[in-house]
Protein backbone atom coordinates (compact mmCIF):
# COMPACT_ATOMS: atom_id res chain seq x y z
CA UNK A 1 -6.53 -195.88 -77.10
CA UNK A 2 -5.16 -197.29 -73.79
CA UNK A 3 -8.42 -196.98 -72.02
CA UNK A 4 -10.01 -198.24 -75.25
CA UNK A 5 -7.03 -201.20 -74.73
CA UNK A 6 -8.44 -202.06 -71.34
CA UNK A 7 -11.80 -203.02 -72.18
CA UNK A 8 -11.11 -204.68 -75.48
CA UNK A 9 -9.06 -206.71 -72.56
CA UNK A 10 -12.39 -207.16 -70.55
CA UNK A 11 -14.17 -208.04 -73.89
CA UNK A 12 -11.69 -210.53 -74.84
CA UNK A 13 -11.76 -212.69 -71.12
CA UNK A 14 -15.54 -212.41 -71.26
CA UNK A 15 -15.66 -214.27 -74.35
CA UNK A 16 -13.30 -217.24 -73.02
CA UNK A 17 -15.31 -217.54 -69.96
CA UNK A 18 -18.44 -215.39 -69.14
CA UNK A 19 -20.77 -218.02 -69.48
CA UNK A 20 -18.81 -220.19 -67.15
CA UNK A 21 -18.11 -217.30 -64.37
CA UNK A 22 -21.79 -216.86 -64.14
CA UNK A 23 -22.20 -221.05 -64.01
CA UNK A 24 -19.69 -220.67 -61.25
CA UNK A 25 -21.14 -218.23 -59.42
CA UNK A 26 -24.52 -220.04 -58.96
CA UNK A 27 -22.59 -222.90 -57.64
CA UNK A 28 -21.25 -221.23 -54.52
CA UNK A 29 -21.75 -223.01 -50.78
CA UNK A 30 -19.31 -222.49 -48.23
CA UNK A 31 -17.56 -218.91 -47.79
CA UNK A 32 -14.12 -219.92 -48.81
CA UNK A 33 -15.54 -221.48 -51.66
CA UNK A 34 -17.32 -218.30 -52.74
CA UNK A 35 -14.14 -216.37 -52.16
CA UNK A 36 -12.42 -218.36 -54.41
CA UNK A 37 -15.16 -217.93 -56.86
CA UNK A 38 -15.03 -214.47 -56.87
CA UNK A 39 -11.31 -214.85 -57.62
CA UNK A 40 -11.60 -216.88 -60.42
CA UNK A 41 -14.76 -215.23 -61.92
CA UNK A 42 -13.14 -211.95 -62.14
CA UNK A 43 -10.06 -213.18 -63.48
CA UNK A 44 -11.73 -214.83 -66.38
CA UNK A 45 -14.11 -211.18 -67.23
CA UNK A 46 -11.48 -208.65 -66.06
CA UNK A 47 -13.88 -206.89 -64.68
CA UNK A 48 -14.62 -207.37 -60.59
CA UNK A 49 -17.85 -204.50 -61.97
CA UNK A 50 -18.95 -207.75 -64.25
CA UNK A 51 -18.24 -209.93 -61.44
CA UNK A 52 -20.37 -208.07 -58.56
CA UNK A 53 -22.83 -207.00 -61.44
CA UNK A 54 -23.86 -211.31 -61.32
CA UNK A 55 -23.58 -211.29 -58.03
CA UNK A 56 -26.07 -208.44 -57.18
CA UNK A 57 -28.61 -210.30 -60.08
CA UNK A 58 -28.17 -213.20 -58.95
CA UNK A 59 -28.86 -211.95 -54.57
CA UNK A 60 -31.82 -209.79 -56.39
CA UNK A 61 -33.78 -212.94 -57.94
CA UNK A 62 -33.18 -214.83 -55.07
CA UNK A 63 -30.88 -217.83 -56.59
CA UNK A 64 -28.24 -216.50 -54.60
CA UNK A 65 -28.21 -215.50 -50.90
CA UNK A 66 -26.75 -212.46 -49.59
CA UNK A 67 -24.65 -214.65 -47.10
CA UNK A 68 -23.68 -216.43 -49.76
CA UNK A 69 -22.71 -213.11 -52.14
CA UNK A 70 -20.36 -211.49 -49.33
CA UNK A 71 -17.36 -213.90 -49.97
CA UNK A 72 -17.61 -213.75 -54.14
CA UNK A 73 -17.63 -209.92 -53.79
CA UNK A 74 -13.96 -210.16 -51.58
CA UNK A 75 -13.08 -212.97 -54.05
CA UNK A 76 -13.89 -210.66 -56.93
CA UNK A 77 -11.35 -207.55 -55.72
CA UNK A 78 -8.70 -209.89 -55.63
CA UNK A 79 -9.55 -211.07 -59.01
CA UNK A 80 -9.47 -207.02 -60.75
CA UNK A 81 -5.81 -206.58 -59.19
CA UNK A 82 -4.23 -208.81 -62.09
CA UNK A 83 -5.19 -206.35 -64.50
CA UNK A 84 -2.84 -203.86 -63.26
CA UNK A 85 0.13 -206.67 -63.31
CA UNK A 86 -0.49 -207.14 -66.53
CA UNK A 87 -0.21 -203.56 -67.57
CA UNK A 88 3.01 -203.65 -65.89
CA UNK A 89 4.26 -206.39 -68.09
CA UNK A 90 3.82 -203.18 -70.84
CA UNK A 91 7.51 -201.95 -69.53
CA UNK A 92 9.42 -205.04 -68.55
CA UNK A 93 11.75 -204.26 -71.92
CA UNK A 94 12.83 -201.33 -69.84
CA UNK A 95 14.28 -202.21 -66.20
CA UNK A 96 13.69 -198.70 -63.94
CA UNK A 97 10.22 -198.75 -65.76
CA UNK A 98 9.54 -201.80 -65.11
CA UNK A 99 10.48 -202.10 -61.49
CA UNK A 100 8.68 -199.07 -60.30
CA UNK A 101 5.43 -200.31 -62.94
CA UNK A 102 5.78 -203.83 -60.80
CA UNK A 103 6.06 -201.92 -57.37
CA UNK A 104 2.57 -199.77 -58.18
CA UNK A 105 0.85 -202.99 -59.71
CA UNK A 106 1.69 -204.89 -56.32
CA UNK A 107 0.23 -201.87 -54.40
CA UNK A 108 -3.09 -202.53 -55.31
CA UNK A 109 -2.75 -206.30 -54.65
CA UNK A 110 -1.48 -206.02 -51.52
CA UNK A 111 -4.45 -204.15 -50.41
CA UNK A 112 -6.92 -205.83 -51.44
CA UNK A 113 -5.27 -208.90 -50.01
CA UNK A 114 -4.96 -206.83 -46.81
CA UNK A 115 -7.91 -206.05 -46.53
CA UNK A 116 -9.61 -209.33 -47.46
CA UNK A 117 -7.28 -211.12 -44.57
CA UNK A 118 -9.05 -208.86 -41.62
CA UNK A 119 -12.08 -208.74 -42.83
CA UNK A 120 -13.02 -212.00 -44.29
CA UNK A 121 -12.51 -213.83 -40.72
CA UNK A 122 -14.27 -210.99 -39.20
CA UNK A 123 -17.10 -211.43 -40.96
CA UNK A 124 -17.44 -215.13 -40.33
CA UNK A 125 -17.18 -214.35 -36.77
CA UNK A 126 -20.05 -212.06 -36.22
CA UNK A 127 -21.47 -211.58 -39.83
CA UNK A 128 -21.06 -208.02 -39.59
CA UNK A 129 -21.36 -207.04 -43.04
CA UNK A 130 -24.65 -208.88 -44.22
CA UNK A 131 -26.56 -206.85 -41.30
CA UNK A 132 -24.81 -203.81 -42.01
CA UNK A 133 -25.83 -204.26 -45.08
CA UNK A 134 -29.64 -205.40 -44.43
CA UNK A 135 -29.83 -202.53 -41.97
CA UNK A 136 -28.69 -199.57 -44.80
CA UNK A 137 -30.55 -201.32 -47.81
CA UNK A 138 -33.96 -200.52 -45.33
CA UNK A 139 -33.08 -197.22 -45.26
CA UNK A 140 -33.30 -196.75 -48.93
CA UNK A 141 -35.70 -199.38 -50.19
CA UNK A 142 -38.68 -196.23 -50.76
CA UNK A 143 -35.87 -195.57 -53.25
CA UNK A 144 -34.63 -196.47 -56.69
CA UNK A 145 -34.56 -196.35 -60.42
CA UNK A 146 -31.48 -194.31 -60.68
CA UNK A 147 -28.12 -195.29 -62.84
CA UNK A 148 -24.97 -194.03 -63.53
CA UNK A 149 -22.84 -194.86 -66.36
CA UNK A 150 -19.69 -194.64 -67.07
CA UNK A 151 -19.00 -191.99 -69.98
CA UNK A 152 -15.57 -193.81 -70.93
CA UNK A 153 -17.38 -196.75 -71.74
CA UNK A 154 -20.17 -195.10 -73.36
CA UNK A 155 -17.34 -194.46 -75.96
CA UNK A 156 -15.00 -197.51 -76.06
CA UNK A 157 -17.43 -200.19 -75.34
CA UNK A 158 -18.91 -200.45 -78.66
CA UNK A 159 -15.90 -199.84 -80.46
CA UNK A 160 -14.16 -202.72 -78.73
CA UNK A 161 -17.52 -204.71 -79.27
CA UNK A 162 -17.26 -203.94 -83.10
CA UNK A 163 -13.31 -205.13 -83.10
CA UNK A 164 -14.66 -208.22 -80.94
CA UNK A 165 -16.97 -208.72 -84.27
CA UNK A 166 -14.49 -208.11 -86.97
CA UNK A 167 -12.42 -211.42 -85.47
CA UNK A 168 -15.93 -213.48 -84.97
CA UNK A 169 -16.18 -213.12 -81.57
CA UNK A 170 -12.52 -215.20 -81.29
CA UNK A 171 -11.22 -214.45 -77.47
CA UNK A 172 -7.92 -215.45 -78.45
CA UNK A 173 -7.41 -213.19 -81.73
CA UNK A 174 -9.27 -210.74 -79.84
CA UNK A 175 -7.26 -210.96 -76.53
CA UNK A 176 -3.58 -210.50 -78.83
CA UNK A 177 -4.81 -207.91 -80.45
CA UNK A 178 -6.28 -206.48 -77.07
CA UNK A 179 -2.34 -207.11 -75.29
CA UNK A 180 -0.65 -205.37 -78.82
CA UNK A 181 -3.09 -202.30 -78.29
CA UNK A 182 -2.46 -202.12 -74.53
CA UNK A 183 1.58 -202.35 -74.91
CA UNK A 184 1.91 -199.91 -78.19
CA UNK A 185 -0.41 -197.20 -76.61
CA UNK A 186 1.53 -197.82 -73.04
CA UNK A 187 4.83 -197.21 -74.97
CA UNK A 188 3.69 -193.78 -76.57
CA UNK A 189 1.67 -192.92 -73.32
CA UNK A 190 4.82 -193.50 -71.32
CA UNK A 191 7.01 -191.15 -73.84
CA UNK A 192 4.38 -188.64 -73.97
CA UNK A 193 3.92 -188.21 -70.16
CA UNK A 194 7.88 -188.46 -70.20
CA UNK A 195 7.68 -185.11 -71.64
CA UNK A 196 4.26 -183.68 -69.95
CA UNK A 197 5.98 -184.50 -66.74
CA UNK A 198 9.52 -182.64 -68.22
CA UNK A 199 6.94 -179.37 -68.66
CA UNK A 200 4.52 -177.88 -65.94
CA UNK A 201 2.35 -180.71 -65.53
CA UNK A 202 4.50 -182.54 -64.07
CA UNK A 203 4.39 -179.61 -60.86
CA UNK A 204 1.12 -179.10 -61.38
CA UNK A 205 0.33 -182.72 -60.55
CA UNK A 206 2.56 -182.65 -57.47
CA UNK A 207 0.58 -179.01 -56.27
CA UNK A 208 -3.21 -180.56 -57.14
CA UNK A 209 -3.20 -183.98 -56.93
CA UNK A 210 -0.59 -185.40 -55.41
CA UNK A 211 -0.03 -182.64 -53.02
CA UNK A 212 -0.98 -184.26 -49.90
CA UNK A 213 -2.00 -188.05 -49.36
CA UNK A 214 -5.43 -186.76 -48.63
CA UNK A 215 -5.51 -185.17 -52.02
CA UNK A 216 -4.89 -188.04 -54.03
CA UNK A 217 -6.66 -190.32 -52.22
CA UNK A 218 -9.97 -188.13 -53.21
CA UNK A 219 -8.23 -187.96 -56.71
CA UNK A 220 -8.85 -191.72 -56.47
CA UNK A 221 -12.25 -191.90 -55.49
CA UNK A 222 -13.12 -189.15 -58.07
CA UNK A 223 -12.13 -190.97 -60.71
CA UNK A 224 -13.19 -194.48 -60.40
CA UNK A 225 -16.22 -193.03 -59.67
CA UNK A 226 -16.61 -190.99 -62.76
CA UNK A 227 -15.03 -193.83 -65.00
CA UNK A 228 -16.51 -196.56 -63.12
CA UNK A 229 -13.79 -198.58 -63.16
CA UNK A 230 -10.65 -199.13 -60.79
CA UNK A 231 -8.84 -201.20 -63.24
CA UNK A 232 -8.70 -198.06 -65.72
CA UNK A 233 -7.69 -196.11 -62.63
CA UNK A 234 -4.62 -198.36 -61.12
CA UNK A 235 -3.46 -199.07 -64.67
């Protein structure tokens, strides 16, 4: 249901402004322009996947450059970290909750910020990452045809499609029902882990994944990758 929560979020943003993120996206001309783009495209979808998704459509039928593209992807995983503010918003009734929700939330701003302050100038310096990425796209262009979904969304997708329906495509109905979803499944999630975390699985977590830096970070990359989403995962 929370998962489920978090793309009926998606659903609802993509219905107030879609249309207009991709209209936006075409219009791109100067990098800090396209970075801002990025920002605001992704804020409107929720979704920095939706966001890069255009992009790499867009640098594939040629309306867009790949120059051009670089700064709207940066722009665009700025744009995903409000997601996980918002979940945080799910515990502000409850002060130690919501404090250390806040504290994780800002985690994943602040390095995607970071990490857009270095490298953004870098890259309009020597333009490092468009021949990077010309030079690794040759090594692969014999290849292609493969996909990967994202088995999460194979489930909650159409549900939150058919809920999308059942308020006639409305993004604001849709988006309060979307925020009442996400903060009633957040509050039983929370008292349900309360007591998970009471039991074993609350060591077992600190032995598997959390046992070393090293080990969650690969818990990290595991599961965005299998979910295909990093919102899902930092929420």
């Amino acid at each position: 249901f929370f998962i489920l929560s978090i793309q009926l979020l998606g659903v609802s943003f993509k219905l107030f402004g879609k249309g207009f993120a991709d209209n936006l996206i075409r219009t791109t001309s100067s990098p800090f322009t396209g970075l801002f783009i990025g920002i605001l495209a992704t804020s409107l979808t929720q979704s920095s996947s939706t966001t890069t998704s255009i992009v790499v459509g867009l640098v594939a039928s040629g309306v867009l450059s790949l120059h051009n593209a670089i700064p709207i992807v940066m722009g665009a995983n700025i744009g995903t970290t409000i997601t996980s503010i918002i979940v945080s918003l799910g515990h502000i009734n409850r002060k130690l909750e919501f404090q250390r929700a806040f504290a994780a939330s800002l985690v994943h701003d602040n390095f995607n910020l970071l990490s857009v302050m270095i490298l953004f100038p870098l890259n309009l310096w020597t333009n490092y990452l468009e021949r990077m990425s010309t030079y690794v796209s040759g090594l692969v262009k014999s290849s292609g045809g493969m996909t990967f979904g994202s088995p999460l969304k194979m489930v909650t997708a159409p549900v939150a499609s058919a809920i999308a329906e059942l308020f006639h495509n409305n993004g604001l109905i849709t988006l309060i029902f979307a925020m009442f979803f996400l903060f009633l499944s957040l509050r039983y999630m929370v008292v349900y882990m309360k007591a998970l975390i009471m039991d074993r699985a609350g060591t077992a977590f600190d032995q598997i994944f959390f046992k070393t830096p090293y080990h969650a970070l690969f818990f990290g990359m595991m599961l965005t990758a299998l979910i295909q989403s990093s919102s899902v995962t930092t929420s």
